[in-house]
PDB file of N, CA and C in Angstrom:
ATOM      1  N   UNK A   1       0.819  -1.175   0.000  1.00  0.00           N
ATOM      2  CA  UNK A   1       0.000   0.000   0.000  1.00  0.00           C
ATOM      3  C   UNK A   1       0.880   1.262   0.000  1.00  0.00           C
ATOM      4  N   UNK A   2       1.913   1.439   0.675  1.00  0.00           N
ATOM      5  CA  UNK A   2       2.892   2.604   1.097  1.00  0.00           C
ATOM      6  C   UNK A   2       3.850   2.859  -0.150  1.00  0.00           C
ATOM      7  N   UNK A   3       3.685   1.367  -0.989  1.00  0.00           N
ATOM      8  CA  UNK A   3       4.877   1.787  -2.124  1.00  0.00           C
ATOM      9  C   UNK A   3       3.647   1.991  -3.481  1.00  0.00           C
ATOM     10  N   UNK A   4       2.584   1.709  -3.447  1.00  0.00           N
ATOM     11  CA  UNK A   4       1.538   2.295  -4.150  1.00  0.00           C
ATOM     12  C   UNK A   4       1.253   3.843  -4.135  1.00  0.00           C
ATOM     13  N   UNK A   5       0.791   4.132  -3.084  1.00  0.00           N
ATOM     14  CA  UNK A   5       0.914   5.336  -2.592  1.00  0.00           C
ATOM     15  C   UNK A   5       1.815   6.229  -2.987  1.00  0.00           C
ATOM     16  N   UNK A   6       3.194   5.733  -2.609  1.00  0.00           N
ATOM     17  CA  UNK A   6       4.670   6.325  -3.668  1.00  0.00           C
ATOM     18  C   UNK A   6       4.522   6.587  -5.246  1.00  0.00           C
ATOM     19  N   UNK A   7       4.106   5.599  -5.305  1.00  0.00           N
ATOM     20  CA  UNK A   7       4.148   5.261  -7.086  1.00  0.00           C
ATOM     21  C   UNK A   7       5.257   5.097  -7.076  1.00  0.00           C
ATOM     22  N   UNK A   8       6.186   4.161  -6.598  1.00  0.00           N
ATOM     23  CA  UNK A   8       7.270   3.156  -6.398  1.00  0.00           C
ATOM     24  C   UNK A   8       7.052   1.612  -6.925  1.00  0.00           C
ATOM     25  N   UNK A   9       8.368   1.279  -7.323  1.00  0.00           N
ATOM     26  CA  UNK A   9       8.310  -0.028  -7.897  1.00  0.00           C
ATOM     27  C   UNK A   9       8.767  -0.773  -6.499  1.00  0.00           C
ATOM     28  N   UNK A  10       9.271  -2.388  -7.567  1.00  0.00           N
ATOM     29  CA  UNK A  10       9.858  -3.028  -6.158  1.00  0.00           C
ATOM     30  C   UNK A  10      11.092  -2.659  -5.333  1.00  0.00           C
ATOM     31  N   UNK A  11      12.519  -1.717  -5.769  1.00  0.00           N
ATOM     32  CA  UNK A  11      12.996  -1.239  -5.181  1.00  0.00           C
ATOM     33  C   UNK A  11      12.688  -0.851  -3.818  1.00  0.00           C
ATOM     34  N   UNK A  12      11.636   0.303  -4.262  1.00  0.00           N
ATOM     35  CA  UNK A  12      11.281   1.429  -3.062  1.00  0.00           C
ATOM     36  C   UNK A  12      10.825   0.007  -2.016  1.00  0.00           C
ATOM     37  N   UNK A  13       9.800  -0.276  -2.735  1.00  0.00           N
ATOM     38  CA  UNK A  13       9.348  -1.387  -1.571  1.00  0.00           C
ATOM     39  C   UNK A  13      10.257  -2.425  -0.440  1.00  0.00           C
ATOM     40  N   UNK A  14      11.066  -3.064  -1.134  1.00  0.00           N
ATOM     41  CA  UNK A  14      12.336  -3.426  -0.778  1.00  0.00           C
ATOM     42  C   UNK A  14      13.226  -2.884   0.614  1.00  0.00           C
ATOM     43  N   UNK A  15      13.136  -1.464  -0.027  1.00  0.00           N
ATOM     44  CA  UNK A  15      13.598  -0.263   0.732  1.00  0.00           C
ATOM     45  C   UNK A  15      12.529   0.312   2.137  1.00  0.00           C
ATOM     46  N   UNK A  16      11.719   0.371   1.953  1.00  0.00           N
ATOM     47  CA  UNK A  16      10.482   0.329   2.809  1.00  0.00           C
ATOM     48  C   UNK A  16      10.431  -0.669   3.672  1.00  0.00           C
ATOM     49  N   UNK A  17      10.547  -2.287   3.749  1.00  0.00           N
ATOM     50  CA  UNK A  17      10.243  -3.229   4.247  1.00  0.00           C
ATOM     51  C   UNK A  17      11.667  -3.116   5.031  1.00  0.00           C
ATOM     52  N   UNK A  18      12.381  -2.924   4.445  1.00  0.00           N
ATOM     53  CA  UNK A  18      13.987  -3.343   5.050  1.00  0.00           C
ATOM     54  C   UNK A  18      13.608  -2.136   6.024  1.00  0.00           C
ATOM     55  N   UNK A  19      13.358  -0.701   6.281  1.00  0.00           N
ATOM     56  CA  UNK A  19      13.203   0.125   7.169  1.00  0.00           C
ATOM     57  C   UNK A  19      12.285  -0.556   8.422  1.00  0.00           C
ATOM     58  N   UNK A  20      11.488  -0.729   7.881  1.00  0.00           N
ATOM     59  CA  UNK A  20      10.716  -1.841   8.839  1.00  0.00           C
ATOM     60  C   UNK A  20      11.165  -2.881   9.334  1.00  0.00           C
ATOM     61  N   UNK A  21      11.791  -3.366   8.995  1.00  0.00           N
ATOM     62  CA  UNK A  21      12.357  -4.721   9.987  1.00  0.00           C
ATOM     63  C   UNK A  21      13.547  -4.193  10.264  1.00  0.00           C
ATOM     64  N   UNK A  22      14.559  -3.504  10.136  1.00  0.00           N
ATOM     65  CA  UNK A  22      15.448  -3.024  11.035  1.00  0.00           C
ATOM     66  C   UNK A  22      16.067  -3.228  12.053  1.00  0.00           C
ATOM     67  N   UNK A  23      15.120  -2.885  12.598  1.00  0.00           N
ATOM     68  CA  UNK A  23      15.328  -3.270  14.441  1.00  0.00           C
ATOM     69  C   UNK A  23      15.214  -4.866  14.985  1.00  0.00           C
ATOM     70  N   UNK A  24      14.446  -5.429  14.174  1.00  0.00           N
ATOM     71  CA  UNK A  24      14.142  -6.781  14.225  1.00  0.00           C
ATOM     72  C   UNK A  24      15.477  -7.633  13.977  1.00  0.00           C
ATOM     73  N   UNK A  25      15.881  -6.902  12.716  1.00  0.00           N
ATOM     74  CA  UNK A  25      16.831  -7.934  12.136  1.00  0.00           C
ATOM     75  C   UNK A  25      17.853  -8.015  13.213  1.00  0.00           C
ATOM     76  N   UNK A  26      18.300  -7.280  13.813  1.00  0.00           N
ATOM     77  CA  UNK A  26      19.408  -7.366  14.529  1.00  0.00           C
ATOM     78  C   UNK A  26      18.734  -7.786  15.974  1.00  0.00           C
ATOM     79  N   UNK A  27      17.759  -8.250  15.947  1.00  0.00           N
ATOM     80  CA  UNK A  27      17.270  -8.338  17.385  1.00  0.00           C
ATOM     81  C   UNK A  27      17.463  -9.894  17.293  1.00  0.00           C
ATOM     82  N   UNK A  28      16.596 -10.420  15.825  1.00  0.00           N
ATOM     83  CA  UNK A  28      16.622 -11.854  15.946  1.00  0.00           C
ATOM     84  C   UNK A  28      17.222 -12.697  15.954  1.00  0.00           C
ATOM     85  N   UNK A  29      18.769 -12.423  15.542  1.00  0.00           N
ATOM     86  CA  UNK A  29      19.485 -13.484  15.390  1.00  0.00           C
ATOM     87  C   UNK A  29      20.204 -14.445  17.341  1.00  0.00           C
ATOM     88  N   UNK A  30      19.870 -13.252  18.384  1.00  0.00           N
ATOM     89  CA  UNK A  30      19.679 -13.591  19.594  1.00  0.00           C
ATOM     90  C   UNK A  30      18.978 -14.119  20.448  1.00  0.00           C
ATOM     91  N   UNK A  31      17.708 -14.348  19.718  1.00  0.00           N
ATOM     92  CA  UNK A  31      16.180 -14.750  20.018  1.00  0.00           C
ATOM     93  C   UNK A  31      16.149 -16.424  19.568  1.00  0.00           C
ATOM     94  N   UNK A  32      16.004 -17.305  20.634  1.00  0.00           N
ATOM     95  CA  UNK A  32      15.783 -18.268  20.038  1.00  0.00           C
ATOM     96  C   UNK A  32      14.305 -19.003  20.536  1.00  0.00           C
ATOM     97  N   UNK A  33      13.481 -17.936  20.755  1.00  0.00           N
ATOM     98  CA  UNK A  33      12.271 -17.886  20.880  1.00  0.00           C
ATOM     99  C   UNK A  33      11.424 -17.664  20.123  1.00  0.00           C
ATOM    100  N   UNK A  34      11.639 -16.944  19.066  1.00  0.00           N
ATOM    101  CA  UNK A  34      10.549 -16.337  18.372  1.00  0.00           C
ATOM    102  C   UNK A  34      10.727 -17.116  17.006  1.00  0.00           C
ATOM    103  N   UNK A  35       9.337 -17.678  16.676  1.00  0.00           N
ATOM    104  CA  UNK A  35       9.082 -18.527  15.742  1.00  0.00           C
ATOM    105  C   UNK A  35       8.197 -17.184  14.436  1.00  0.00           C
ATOM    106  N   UNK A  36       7.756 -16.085  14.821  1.00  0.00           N
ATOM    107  CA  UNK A  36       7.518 -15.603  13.599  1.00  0.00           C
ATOM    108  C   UNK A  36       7.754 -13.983  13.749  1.00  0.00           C
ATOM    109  N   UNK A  37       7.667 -13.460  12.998  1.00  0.00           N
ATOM    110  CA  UNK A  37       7.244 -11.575  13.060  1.00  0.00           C
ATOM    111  C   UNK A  37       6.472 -11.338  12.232  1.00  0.00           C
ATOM    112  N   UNK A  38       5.511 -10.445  12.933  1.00  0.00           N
ATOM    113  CA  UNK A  38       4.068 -10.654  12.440  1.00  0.00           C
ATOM    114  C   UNK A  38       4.141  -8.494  11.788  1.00  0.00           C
ATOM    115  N   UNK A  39       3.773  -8.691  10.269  1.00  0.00           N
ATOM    116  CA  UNK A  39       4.202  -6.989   9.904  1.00  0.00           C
ATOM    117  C   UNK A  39       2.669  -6.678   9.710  1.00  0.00           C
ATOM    118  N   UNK A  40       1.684  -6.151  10.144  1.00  0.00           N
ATOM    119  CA  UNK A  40       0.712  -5.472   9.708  1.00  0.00           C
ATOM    120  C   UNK A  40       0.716  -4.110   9.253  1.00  0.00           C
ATOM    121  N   UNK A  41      -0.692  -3.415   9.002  1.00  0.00           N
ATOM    122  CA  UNK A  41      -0.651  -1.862   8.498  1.00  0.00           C
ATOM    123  C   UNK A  41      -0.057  -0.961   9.881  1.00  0.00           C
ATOM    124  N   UNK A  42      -0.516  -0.938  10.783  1.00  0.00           N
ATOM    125  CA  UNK A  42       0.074  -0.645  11.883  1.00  0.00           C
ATOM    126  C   UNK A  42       1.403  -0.571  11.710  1.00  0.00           C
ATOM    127  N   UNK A  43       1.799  -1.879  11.836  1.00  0.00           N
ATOM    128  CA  UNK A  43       3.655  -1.344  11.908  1.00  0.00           C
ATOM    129  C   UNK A  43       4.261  -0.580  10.589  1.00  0.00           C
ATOM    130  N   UNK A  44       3.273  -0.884   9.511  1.00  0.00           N
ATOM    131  CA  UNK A  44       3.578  -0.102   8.190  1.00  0.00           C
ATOM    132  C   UNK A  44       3.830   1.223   8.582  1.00  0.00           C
ATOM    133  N   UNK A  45       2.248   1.809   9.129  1.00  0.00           N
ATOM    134  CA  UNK A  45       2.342   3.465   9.069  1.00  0.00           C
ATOM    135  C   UNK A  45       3.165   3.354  10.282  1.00  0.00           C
ATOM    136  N   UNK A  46       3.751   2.859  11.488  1.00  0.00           N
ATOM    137  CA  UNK A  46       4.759   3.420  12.122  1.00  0.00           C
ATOM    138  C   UNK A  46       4.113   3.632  13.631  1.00  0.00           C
ATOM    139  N   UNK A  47       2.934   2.908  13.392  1.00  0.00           N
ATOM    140  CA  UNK A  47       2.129   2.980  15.372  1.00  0.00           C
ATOM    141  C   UNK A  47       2.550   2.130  16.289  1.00  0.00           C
ATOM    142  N   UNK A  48       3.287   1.170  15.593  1.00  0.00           N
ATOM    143  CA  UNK A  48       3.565   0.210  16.453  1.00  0.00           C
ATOM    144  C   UNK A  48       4.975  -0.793  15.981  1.00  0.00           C
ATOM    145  N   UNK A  49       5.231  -1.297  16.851  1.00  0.00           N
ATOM    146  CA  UNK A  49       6.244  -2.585  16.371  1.00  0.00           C
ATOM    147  C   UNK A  49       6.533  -3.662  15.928  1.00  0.00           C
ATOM    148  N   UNK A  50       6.771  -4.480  14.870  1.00  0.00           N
ATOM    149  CA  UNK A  50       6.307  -5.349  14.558  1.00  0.00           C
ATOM    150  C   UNK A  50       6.536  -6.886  15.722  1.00  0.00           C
ATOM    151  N   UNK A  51       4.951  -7.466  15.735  1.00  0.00           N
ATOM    152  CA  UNK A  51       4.703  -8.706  16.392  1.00  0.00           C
ATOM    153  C   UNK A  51       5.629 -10.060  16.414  1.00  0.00           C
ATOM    154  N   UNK A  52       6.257 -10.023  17.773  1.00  0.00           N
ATOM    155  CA  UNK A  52       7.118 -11.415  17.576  1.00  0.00           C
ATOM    156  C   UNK A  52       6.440 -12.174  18.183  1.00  0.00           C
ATOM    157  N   UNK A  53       6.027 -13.352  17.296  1.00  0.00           N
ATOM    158  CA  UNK A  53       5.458 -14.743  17.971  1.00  0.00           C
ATOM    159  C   UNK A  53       6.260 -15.634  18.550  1.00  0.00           C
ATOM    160  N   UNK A  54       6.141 -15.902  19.842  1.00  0.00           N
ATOM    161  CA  UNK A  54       7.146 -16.668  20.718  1.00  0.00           C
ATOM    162  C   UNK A  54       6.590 -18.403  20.384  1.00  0.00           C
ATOM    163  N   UNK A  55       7.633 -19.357  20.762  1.00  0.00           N
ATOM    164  CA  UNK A  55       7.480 -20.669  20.526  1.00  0.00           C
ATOM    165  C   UNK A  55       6.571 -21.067  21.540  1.00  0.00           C
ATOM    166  N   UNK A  56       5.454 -21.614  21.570  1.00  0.00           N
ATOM    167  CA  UNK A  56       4.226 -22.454  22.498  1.00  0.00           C
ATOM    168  C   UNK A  56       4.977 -23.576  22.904  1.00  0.00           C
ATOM    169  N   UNK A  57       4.408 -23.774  23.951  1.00  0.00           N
ATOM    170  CA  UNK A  57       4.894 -25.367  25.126  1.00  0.00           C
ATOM    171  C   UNK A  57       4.477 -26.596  23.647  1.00  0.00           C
ATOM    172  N   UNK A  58       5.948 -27.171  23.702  1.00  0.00           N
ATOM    173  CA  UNK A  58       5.994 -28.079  22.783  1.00  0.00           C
ATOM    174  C   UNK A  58       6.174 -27.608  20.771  1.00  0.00           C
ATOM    175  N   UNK A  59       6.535 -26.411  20.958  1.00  0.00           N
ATOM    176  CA  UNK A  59       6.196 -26.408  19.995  1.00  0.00           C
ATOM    177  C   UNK A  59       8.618 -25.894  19.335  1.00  0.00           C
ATOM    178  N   UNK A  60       8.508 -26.270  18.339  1.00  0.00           N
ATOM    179  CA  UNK A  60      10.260 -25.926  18.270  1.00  0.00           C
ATOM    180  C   UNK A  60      10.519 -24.473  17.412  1.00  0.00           C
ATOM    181  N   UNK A  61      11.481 -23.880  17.987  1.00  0.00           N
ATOM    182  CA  UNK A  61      11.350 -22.683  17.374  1.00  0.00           C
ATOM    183  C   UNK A  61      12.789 -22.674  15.693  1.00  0.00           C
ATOM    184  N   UNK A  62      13.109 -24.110  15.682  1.00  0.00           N
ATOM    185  CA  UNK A  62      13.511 -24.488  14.411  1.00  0.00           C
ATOM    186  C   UNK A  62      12.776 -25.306  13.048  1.00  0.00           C
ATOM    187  N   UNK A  63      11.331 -25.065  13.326  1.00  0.00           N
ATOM    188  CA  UNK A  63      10.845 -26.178  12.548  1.00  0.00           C
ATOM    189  C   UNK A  63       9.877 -24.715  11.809  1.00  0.00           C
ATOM    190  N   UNK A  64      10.318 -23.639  12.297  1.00  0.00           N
ATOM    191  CA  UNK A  64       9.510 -22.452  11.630  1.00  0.00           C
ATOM    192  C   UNK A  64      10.285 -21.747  10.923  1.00  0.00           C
ATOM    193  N   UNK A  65       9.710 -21.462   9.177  1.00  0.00           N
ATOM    194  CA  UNK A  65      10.265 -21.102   8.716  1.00  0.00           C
ATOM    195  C   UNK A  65       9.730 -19.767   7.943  1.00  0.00           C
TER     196      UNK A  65
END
């Protein structure tokens, strides 16, 4: 929607998403909990952070990909 909005191709978008996960990226490689990150419009426009889904009792946080 945000690179529509632009009237951006996949670059910008690229560029957009990578701004968005950012903080993540360098968060996750320490995390051996979190089985997903969840990006909605929210974290798009910038209200919030994007959702880390933690691993459930029994569940492995290597079998998520």
């Amino acid at each position: 929607m945000k690179a529509v909005e632009l009237k951006t191709g996949a670059r910008a978008l690229r560029a957009i998403m990578e701004n968005i996960m950012l903080e993540v990226m360098y968060e996750l490689p320490q995390r051996e909990d979190v089985v997903e990150v969840v990006i909605d419009s929210g974290v798009v426009a910038g209200k919030r952070r994007p959702i880390l889904r933690k691993a459930g009792k029994g569940e492995s946080t290597q079998d998520a990909a």
